[in-house]
C-alpha atoms as a PDB file:
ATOM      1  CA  UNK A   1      14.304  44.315  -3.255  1.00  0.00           C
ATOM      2  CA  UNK A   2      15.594  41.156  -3.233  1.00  0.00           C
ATOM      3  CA  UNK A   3      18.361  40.027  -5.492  1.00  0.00           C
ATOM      4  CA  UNK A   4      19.152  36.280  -6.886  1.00  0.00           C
ATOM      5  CA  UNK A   5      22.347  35.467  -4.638  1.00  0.00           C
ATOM      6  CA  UNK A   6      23.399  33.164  -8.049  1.00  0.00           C
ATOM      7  CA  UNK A   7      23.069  36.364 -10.411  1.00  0.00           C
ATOM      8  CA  UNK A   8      26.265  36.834 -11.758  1.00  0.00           C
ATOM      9  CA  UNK A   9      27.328  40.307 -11.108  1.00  0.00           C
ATOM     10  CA  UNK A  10      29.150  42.353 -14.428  1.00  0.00           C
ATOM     11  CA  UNK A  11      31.248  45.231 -12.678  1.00  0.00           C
ATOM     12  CA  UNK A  12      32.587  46.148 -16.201  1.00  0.00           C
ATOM     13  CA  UNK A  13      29.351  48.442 -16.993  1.00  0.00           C
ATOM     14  CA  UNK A  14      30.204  50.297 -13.154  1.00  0.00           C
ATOM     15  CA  UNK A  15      33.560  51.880 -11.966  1.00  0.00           C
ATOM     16  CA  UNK A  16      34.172  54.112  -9.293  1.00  0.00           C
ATOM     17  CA  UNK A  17      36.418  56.502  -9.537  1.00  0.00           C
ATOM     18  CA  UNK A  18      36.145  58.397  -5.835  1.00  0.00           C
ATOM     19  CA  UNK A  19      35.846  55.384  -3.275  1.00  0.00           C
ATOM     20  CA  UNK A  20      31.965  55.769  -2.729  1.00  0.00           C
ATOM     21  CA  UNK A  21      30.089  57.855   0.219  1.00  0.00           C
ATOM     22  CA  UNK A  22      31.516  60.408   1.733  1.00  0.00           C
ATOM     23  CA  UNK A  23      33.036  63.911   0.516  1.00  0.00           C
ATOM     24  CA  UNK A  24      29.071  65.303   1.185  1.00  0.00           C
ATOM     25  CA  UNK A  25      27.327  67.729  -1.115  1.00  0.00           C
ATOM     26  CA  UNK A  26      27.234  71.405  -1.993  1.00  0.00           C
ATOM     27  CA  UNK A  27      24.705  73.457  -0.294  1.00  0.00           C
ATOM     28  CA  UNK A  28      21.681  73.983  -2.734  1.00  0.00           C
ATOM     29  CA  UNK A  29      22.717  70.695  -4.097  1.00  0.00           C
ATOM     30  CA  UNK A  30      21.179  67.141  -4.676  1.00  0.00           C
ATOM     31  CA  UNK A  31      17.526  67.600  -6.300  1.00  0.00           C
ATOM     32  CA  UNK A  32      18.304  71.338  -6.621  1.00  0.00           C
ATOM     33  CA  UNK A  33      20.930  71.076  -8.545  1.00  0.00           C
ATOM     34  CA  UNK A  34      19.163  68.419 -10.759  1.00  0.00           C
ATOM     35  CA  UNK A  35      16.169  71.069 -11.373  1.00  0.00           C
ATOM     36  CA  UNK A  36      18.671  73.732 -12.441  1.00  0.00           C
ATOM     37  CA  UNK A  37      21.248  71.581 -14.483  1.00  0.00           C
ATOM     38  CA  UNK A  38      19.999  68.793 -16.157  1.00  0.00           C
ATOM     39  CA  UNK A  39      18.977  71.160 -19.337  1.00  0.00           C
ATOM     40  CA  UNK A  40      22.568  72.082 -19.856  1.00  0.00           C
ATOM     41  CA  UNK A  41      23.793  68.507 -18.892  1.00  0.00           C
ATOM     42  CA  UNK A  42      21.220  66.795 -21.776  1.00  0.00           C
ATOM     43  CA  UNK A  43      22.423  69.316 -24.261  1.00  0.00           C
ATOM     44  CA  UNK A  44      25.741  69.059 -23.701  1.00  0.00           C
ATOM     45  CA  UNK A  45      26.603  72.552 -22.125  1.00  0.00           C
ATOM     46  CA  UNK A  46      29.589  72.409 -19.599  1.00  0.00           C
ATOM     47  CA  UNK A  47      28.184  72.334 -16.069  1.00  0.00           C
ATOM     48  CA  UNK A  48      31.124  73.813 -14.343  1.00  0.00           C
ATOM     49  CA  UNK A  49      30.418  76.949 -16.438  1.00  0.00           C
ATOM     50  CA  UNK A  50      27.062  77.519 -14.623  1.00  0.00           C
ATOM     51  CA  UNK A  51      28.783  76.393 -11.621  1.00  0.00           C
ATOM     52  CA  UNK A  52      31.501  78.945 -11.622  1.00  0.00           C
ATOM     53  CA  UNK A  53      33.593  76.314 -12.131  1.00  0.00           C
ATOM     54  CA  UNK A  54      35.196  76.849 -15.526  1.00  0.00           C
ATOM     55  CA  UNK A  55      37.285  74.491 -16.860  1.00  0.00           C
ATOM     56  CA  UNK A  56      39.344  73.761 -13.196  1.00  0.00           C
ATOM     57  CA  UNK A  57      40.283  70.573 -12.350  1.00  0.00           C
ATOM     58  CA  UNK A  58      37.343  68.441 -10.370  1.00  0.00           C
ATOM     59  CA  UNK A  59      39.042  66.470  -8.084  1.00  0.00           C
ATOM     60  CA  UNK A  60      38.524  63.259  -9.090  1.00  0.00           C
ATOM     61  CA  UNK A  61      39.992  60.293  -7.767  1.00  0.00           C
ATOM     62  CA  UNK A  62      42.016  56.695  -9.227  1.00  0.00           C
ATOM     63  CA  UNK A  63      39.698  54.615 -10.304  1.00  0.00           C
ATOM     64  CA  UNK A  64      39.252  51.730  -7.751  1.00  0.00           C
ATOM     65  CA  UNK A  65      37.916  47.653  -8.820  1.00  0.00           C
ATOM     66  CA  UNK A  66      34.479  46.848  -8.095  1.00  0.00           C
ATOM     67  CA  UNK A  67      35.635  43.052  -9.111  1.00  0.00           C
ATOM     68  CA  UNK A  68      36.878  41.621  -6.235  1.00  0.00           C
ATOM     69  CA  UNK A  69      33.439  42.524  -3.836  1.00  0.00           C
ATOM     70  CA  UNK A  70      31.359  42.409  -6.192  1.00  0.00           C
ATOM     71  CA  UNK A  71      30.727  39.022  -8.022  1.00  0.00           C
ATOM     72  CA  UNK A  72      26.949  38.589  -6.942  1.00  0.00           C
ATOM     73  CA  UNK A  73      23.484  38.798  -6.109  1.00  0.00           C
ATOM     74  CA  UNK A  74      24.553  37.993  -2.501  1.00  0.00           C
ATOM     75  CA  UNK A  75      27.010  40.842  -2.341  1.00  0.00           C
ATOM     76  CA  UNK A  76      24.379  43.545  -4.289  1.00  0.00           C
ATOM     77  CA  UNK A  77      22.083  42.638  -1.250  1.00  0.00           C
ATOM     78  CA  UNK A  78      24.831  43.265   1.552  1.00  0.00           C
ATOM     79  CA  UNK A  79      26.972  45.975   0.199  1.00  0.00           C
ATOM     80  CA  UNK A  80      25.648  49.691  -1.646  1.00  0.00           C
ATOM     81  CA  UNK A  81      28.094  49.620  -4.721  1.00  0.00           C
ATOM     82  CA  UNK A  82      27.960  46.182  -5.988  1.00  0.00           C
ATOM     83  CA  UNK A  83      23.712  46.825  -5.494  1.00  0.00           C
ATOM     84  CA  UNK A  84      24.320  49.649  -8.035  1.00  0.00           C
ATOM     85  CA  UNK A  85      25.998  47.359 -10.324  1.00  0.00           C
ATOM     86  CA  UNK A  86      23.041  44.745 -10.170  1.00  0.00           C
ATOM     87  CA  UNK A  87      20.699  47.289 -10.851  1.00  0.00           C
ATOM     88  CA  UNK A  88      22.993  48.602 -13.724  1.00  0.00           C
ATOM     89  CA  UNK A  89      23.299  44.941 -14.830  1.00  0.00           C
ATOM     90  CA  UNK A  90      19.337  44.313 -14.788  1.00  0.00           C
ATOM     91  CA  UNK A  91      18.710  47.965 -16.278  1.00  0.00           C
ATOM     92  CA  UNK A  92      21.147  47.207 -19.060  1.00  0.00           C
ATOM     93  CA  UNK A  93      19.637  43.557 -20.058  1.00  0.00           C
ATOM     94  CA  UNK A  94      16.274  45.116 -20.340  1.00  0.00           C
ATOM     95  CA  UNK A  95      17.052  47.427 -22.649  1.00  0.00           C
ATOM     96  CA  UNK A  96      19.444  45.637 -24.977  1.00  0.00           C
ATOM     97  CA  UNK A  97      16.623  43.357 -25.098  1.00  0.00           C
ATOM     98  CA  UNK A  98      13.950  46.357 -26.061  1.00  0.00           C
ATOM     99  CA  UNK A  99      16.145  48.617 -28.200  1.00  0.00           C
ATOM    100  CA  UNK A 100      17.819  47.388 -31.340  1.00  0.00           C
ATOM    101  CA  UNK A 101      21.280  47.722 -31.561  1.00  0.00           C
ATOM    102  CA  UNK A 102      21.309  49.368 -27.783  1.00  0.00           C
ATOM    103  CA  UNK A 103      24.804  50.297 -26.802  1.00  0.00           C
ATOM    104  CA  UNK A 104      25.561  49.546 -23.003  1.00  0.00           C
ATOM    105  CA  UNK A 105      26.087  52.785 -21.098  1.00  0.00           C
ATOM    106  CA  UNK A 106      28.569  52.706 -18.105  1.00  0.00           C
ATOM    107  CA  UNK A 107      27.759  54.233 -14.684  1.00  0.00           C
ATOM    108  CA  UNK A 108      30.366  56.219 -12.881  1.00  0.00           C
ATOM    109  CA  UNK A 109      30.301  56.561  -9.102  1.00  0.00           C
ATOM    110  CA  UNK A 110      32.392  59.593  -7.881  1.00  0.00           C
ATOM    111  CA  UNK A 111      32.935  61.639  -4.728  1.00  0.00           C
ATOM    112  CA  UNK A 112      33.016  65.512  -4.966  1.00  0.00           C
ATOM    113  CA  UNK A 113      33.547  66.204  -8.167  1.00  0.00           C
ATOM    114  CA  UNK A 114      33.924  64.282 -11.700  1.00  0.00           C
ATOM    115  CA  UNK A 115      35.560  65.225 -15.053  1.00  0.00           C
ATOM    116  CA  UNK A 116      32.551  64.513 -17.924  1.00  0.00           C
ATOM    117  CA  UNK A 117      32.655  64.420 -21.710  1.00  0.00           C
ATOM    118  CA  UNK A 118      29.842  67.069 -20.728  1.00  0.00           C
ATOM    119  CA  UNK A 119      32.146  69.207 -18.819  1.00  0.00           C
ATOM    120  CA  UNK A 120      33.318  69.626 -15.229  1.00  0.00           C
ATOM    121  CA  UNK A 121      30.704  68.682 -12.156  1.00  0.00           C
ATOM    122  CA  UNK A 122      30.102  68.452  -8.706  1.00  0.00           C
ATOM    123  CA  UNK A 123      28.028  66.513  -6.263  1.00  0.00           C
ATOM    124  CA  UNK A 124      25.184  69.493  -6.079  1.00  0.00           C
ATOM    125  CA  UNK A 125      24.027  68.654  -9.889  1.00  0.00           C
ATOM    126  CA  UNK A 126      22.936  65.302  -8.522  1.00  0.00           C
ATOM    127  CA  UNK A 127      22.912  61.921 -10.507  1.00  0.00           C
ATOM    128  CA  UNK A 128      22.560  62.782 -14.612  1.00  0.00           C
ATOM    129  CA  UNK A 129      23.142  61.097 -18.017  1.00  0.00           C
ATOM    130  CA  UNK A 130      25.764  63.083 -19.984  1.00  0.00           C
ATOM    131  CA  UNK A 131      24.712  62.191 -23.649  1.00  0.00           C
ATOM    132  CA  UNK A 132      28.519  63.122 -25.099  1.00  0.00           C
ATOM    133  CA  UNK A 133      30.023  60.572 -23.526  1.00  0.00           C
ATOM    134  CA  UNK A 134      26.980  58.215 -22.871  1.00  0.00           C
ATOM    135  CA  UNK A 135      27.677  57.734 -19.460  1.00  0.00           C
ATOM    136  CA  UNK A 136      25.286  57.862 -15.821  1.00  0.00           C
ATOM    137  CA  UNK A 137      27.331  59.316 -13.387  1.00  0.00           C
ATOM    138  CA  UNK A 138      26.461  59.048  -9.756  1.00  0.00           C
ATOM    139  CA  UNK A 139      27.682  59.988  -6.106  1.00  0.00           C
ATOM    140  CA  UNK A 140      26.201  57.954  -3.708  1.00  0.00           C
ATOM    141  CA  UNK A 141      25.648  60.280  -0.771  1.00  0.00           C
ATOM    142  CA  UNK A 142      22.586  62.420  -3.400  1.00  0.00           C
ATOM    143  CA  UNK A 143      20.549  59.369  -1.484  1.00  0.00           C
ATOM    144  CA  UNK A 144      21.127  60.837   1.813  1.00  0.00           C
ATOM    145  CA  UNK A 145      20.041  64.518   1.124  1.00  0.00           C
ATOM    146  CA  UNK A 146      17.379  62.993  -0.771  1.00  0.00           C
ATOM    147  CA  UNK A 147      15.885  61.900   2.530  1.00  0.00           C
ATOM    148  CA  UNK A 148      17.602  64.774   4.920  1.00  0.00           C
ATOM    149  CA  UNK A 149      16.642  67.780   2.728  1.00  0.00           C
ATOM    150  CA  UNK A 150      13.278  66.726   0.570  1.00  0.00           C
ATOM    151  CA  UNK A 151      12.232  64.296   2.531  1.00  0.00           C
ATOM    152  CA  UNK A 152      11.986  61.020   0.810  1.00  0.00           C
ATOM    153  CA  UNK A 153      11.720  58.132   2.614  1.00  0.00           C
ATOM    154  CA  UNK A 154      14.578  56.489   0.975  1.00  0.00           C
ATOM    155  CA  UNK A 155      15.588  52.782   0.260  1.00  0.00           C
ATOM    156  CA  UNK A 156      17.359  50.440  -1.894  1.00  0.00           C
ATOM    157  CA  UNK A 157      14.484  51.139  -4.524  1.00  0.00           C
ATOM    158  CA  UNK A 158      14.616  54.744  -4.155  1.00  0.00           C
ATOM    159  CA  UNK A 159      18.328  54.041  -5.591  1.00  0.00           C
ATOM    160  CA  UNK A 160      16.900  51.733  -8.435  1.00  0.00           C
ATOM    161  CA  UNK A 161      14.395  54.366  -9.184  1.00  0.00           C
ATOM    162  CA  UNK A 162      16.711  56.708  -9.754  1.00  0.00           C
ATOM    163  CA  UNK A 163      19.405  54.749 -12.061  1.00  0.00           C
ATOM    164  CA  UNK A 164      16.652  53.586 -13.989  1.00  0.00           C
ATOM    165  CA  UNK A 165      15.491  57.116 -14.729  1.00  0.00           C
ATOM    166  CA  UNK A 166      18.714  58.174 -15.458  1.00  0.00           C
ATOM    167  CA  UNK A 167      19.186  54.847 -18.119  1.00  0.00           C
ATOM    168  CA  UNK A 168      15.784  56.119 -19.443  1.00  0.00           C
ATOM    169  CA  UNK A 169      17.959  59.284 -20.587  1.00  0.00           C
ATOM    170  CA  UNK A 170      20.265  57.107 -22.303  1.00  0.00           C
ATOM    171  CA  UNK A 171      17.232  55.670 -24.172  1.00  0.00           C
ATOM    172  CA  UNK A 172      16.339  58.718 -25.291  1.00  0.00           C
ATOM    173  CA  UNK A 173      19.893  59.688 -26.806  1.00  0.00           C
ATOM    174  CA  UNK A 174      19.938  56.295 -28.242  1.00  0.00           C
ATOM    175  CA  UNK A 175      16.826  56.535 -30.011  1.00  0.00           C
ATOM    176  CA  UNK A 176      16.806  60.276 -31.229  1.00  0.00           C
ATOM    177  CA  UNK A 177      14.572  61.849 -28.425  1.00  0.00           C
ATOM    178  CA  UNK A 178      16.803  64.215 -26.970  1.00  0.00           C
ATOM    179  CA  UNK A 179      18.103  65.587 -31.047  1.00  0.00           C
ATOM    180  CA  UNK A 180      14.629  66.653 -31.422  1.00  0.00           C
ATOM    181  CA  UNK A 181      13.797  68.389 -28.158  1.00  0.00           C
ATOM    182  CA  UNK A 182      13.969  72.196 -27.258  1.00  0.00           C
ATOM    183  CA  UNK A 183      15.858  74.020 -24.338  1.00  0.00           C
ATOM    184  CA  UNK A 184      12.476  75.356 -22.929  1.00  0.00           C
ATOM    185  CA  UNK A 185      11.021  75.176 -19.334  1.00  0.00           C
ATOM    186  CA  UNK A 186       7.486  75.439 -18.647  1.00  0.00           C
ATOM    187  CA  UNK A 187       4.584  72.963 -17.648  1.00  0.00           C
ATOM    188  CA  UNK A 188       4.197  71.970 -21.018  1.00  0.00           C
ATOM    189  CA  UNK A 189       8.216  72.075 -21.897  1.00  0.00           C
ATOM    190  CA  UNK A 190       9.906  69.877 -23.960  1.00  0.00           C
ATOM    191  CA  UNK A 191      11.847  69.448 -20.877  1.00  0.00           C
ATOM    192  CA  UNK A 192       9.400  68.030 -18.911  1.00  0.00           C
ATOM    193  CA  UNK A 193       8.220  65.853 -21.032  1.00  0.00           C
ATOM    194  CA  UNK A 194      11.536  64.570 -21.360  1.00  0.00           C
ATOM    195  CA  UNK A 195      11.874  63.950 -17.403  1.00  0.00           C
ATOM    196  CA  UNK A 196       8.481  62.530 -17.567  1.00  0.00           C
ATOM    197  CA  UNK A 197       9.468  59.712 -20.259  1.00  0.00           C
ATOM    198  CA  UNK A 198      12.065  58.537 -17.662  1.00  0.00           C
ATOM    199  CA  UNK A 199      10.152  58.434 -15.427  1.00  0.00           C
ATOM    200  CA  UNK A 200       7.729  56.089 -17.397  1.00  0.00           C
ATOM    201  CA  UNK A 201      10.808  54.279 -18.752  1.00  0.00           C
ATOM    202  CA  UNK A 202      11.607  53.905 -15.069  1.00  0.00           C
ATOM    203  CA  UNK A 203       8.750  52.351 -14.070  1.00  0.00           C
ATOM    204  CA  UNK A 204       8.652  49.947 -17.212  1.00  0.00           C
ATOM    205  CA  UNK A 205      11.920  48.523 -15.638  1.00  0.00           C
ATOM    206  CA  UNK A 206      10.554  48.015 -12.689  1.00  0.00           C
ATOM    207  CA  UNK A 207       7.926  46.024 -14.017  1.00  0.00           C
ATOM    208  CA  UNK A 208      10.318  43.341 -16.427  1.00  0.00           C
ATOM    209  CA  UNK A 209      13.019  43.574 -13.917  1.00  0.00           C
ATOM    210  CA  UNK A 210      12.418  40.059 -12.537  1.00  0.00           C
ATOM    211  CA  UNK A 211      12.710  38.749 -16.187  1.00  0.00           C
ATOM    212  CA  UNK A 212      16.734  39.572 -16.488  1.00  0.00           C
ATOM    213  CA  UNK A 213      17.544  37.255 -14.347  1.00  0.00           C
ATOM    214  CA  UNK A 214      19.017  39.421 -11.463  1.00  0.00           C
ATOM    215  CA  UNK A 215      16.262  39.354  -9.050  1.00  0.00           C
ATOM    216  CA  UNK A 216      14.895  36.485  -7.200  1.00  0.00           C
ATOM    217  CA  UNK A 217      11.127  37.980  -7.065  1.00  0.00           C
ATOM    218  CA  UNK A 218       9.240  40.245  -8.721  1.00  0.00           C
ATOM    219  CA  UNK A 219       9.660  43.953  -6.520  1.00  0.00           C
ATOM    220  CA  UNK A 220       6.994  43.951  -3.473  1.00  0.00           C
ATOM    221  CA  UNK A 221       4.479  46.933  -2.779  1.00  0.00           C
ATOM    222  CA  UNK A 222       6.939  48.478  -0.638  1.00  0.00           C
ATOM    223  CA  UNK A 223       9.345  48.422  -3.147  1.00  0.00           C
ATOM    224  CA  UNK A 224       7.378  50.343  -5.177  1.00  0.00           C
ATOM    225  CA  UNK A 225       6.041  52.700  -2.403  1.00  0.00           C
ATOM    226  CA  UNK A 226      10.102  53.634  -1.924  1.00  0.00           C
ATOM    227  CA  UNK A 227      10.373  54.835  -6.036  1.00  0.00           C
ATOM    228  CA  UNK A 228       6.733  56.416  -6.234  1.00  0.00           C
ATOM    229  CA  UNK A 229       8.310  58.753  -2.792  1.00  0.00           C
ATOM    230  CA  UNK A 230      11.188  59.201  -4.383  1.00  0.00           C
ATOM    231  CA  UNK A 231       9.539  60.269  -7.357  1.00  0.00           C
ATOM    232  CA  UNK A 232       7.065  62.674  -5.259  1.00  0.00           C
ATOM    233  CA  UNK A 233       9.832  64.699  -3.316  1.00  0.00           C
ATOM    234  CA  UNK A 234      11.866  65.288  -6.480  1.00  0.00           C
ATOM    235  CA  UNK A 235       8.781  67.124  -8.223  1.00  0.00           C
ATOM    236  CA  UNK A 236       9.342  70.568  -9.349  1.00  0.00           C
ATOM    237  CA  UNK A 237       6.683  72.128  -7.180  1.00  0.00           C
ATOM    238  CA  UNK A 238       7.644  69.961  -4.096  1.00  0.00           C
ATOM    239  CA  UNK A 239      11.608  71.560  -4.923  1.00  0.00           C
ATOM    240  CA  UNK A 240      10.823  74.916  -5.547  1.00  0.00           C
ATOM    241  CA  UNK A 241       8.620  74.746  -2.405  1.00  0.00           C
ATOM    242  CA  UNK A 242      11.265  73.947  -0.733  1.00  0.00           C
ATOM    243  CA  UNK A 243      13.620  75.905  -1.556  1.00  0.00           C
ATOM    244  CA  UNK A 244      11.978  79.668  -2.770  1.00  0.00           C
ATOM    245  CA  UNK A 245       8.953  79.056  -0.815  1.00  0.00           C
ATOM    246  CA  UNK A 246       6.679  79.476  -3.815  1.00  0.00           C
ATOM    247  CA  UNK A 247       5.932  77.035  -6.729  1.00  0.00           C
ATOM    248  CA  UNK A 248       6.592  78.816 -10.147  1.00  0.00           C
ATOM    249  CA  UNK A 249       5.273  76.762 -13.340  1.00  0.00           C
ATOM    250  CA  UNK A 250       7.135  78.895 -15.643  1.00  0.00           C
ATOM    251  CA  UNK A 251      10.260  77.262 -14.500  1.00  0.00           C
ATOM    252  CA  UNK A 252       9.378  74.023 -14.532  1.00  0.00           C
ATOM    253  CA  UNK A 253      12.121  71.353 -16.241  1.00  0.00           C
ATOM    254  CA  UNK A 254      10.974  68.185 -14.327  1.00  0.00           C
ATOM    255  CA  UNK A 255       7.412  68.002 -13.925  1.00  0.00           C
ATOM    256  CA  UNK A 256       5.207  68.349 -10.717  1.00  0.00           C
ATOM    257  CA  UNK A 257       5.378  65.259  -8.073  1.00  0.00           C
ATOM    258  CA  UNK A 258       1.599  64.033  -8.982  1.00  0.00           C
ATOM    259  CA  UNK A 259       3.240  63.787 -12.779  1.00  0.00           C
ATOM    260  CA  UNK A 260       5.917  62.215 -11.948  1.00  0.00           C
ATOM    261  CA  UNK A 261       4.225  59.571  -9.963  1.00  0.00           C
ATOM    262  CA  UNK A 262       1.867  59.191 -12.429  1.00  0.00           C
ATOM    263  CA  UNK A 263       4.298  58.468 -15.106  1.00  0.00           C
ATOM    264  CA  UNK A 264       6.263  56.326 -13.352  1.00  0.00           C
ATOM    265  CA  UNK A 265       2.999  53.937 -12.330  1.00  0.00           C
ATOM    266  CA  UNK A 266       2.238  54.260 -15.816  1.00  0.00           C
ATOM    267  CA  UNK A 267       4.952  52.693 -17.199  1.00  0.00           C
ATOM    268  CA  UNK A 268       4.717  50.052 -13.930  1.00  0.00           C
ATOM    269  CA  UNK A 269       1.220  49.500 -14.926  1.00  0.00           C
ATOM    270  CA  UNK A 270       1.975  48.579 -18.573  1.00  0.00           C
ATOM    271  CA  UNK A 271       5.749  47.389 -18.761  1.00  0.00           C
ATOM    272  CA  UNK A 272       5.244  48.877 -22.124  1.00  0.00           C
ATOM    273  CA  UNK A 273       7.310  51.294 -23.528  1.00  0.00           C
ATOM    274  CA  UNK A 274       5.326  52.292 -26.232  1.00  0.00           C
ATOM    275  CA  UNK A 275       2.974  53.541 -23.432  1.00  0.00           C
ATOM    276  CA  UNK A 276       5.783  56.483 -22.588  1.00  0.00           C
ATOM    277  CA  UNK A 277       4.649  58.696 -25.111  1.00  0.00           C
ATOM    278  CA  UNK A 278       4.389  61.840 -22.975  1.00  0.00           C
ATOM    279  CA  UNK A 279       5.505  64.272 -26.026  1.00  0.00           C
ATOM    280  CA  UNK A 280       1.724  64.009 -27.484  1.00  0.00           C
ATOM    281  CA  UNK A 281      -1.171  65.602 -25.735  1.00  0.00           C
ATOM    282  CA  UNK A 282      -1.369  66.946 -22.353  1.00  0.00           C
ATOM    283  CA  UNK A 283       0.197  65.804 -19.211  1.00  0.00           C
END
């Protein structure tokens, strides 16, 4: 993933309010916490309520100015945060281009623990799109225990997979998807389906990103190898394997890994959105 060392950089759609890695993540966190919270996060439900942690203070730090590193291309290849801004940046010029009257969303990098307009959270819930305040928020070491504890092979795409996914969320809250959804889990779930769409939405990305004018090529098979891995160890059966030792469909929120790679390629395959309609038929 190469960017354009020209690209202008636009650090006004990141901020980072905790400094960046470090501060580590709850046990049962990460992916985990993604499969168990992102229901209550879409719908607006305060996390630290599920978390036990109430309405308490989540230690969250000054905001600090991505400006002065991050101007571009050349930085977003040498240094983590101003890479999540170009991907931000490239996400966000898709879209506005795709969505009529799209509405930027800003991404929030934090350490610990953030304050939300979706409640209290902590590192464990993992990255997530809070749709009351219309923001991505994201704490950079998730991409560590992505590789330590479900074994994803990681990479500066991995990342980009996983913004994008989480910008596909904002889509959805844009464009009346997430109003007309239901709470339910299952292999069939609304929620799943709703996980699966971003995953597709993902994937379209990926395959227009060259066109914003932030890369310098289009992303290589490798590149693409990193997201689809990504993708795989954050299924819902891969998890629960993981962690209960057993794979139970009932629960399901996210979809399986082979749907979620399959979704993703699909929207790859066709850089068409219109070809992310996982809500009819089967999956």
């Amino acid at each position: 993933m190469d960017f354009d060392d020209q690209a202008q950089l636009d650090t006004s759609q990141v901020e980072n309010r905790g400094g960046g890695r470090g501060g580590g993540l709850a046990i049962g966190g990460g992916a985990a916490g993604i499969i168990a919270l992102i229901v209550a996060l879409v719908f607006g439900i305060n996390p630290g309520d599920i978390m036990g942690g109430g309405d308490q203070p989540a230690g969250v730090q000054p905001t600090s100015d991505l400006s002065e590193k991050c101007k571009t291309g050349a930085d977003a290849d040498q240094d983590e945060q101003c890479r999540v801004v170009g991907v931000v940046n490239s996400i966000q010029e898709y879209w506005e281009g795709e969505v009529s009257g799209y509405e930027p969303a800003k991404t929030s990098l934090f350490t610990g623990g953030v304050q939300t307009g979706c409640g209290n959270a902590d590192s464990s819930v993992g990255p997530f799109y809070c749709p009351s305040d219309r923001n991505v928020y994201l704490d950079l070491t998730f991409f560590d225990q992505l590789q330590s504890q479900f074994g994803a092979s990681g990479g500066p795409f991995a990342q980009a997979y996983v913004i994008a996914h989480e910008y596909g969320h904002h889509i959805q809250n844009l464009t009346g998807t997430m109003d007309k959804i239901s709470q339910d889990q299952g292999p069939e779930s609304d929620s799943v389906r709703l996980e699966l769409q971003a995953d597709c939405f993902a994937g379209v990305w990926a395959k227009n990103a060259v066109s914003t004018g932030f890369y310098a090529e289009a992303f290589t098979q490798t590149d693409i190898k990193e997201a689809l891995d990504a993708a795989s160890a954050v299924g819902d059966d891969s998890i629960q394997e993981r962690t209960q030792g057993r794979v139970t469909p009932d629960a399901f929120t996210h979809g399986t890994s082979e749907q979620r790679v399959k979704w993703f390629t699909s929207g790859y395959e066709s850089g068409d959105p219109a070809r992310c309609d996982t809500f009819s038929g089967t999956l």
